[in-house]
C-alpha atoms as a PDB file:
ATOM      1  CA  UNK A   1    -104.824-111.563 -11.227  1.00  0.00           C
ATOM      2  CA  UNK A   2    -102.827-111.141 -14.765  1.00  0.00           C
ATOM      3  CA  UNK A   3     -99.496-109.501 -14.684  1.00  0.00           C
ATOM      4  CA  UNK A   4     -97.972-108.407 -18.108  1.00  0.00           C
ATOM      5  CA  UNK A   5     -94.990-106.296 -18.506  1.00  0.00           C
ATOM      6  CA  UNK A   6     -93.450-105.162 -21.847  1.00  0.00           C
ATOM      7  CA  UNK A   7     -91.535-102.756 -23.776  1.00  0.00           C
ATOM      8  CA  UNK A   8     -92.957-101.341 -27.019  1.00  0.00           C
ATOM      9  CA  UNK A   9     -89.475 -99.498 -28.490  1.00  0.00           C
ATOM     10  CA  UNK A  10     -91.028 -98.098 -31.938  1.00  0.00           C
ATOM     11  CA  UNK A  11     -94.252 -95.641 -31.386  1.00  0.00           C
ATOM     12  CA  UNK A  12     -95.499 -93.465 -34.070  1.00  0.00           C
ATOM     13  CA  UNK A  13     -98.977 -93.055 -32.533  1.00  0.00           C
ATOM     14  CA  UNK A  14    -100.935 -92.958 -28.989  1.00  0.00           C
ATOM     15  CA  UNK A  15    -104.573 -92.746 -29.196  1.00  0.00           C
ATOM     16  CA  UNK A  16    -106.584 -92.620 -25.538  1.00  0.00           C
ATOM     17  CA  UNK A  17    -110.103 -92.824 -26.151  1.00  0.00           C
ATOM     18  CA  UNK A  18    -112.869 -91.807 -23.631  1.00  0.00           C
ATOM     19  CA  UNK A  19    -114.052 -93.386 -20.529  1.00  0.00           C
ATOM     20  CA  UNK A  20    -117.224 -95.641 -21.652  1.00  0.00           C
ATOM     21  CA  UNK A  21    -119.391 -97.497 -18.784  1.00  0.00           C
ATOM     22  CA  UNK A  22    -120.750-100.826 -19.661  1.00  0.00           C
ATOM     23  CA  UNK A  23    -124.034-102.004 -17.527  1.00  0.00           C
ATOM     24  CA  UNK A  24    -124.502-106.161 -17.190  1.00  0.00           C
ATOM     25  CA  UNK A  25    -127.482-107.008 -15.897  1.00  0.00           C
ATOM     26  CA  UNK A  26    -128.257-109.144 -13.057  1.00  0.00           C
ATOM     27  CA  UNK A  27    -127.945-112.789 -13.821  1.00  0.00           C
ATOM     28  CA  UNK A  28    -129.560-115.694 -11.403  1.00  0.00           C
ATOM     29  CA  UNK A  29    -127.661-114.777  -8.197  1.00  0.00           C
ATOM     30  CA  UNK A  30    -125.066-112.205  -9.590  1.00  0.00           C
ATOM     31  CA  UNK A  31    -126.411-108.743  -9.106  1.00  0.00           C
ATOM     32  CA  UNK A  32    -126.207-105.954 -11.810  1.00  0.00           C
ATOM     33  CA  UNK A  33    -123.207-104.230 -12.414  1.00  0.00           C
ATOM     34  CA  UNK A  34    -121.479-101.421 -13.976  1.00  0.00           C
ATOM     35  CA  UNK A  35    -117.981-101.216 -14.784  1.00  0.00           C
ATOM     36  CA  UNK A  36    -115.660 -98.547 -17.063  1.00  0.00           C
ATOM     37  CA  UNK A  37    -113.365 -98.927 -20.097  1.00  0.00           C
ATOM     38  CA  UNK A  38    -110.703 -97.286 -21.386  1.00  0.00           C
ATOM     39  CA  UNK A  39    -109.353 -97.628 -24.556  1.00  0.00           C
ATOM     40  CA  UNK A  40    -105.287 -97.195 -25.471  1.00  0.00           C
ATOM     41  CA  UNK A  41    -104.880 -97.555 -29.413  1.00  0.00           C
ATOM     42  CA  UNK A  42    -100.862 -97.597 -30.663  1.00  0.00           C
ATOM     43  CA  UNK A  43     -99.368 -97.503 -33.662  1.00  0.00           C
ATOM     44  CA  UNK A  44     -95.931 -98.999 -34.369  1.00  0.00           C
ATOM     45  CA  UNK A  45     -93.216 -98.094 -36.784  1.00  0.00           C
ATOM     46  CA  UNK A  46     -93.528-101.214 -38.722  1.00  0.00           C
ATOM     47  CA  UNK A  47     -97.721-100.595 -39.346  1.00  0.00           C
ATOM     48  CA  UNK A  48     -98.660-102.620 -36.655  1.00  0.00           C
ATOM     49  CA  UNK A  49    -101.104-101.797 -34.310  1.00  0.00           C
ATOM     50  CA  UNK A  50    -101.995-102.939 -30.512  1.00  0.00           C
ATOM     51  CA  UNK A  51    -105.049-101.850 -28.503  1.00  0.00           C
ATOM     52  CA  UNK A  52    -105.473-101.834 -24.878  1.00  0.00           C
ATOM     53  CA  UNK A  53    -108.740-102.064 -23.054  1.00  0.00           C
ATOM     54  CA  UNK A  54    -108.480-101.294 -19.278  1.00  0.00           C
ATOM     55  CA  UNK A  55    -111.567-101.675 -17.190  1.00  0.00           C
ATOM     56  CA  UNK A  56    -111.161 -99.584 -14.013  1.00  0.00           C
ATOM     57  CA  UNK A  57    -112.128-100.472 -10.580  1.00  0.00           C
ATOM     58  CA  UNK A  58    -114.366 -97.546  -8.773  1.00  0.00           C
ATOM     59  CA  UNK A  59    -112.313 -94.671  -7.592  1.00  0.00           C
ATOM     60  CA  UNK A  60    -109.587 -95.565 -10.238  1.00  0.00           C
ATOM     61  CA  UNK A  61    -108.139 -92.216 -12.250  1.00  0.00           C
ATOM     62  CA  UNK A  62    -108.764 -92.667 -15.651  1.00  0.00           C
ATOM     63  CA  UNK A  63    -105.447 -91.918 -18.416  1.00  0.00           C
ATOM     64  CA  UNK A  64    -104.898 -88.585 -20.021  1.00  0.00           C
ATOM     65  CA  UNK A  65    -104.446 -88.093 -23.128  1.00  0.00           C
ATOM     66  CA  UNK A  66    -101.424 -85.085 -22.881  1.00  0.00           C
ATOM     67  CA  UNK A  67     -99.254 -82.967 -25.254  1.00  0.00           C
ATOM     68  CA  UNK A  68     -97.056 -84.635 -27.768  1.00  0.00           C
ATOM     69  CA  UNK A  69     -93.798 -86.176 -26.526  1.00  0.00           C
ATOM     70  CA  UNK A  70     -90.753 -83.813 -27.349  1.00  0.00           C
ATOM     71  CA  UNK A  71     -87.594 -85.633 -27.429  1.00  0.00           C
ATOM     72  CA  UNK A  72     -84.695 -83.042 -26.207  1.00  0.00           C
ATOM     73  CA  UNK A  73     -81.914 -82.718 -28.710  1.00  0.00           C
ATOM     74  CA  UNK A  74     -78.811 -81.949 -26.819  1.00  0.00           C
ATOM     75  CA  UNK A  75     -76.437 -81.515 -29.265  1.00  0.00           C
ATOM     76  CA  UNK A  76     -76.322 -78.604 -32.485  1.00  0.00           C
ATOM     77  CA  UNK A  77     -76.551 -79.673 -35.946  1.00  0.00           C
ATOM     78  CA  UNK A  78     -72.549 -78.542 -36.253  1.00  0.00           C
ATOM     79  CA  UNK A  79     -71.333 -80.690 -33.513  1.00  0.00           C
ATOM     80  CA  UNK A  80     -73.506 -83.636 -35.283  1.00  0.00           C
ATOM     81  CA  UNK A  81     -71.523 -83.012 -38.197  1.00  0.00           C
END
């Protein structure tokens, strides 16, 4: 089992794309089977871009796609000045 942590600090972009199912056919002894994707597309500050592909065990809750981050701003444009 992978295990990758990290810290993207510049976002500009989050795309979540739908829940697709894949079907791979049996093969010699391994049986058929079905699994789901997920897609996570980001886009940096500096153009880059990274895309995530989760596949999702069954009975796993899928990610969704909410309202646009607001970021508080605590202090008034006088006391900025």
């Amino acid at each position: 089992m992978s295990n990758i942590k990290t810290r993207i600090c510049a976002v500009d972009a989050l795309e979540v794309g739908p829940v697709t199912f894949h079907d791979q056919p049996a093969f010699r002894s391994l049986p058929r089977h079905t699994f789901a994707t997920q897609t996570v597309e980001i886009a940096l500050d500096n153009g880059g871009t990274l895309e995530l592909v989760l596949h999702f065990s069954e009975g796993c809750n899928s990610l969704l796609a909410g309202d646009p981050v607001a970021i508080p701003r605590d202090i008034s444009e006088e006391d900025a000045k």
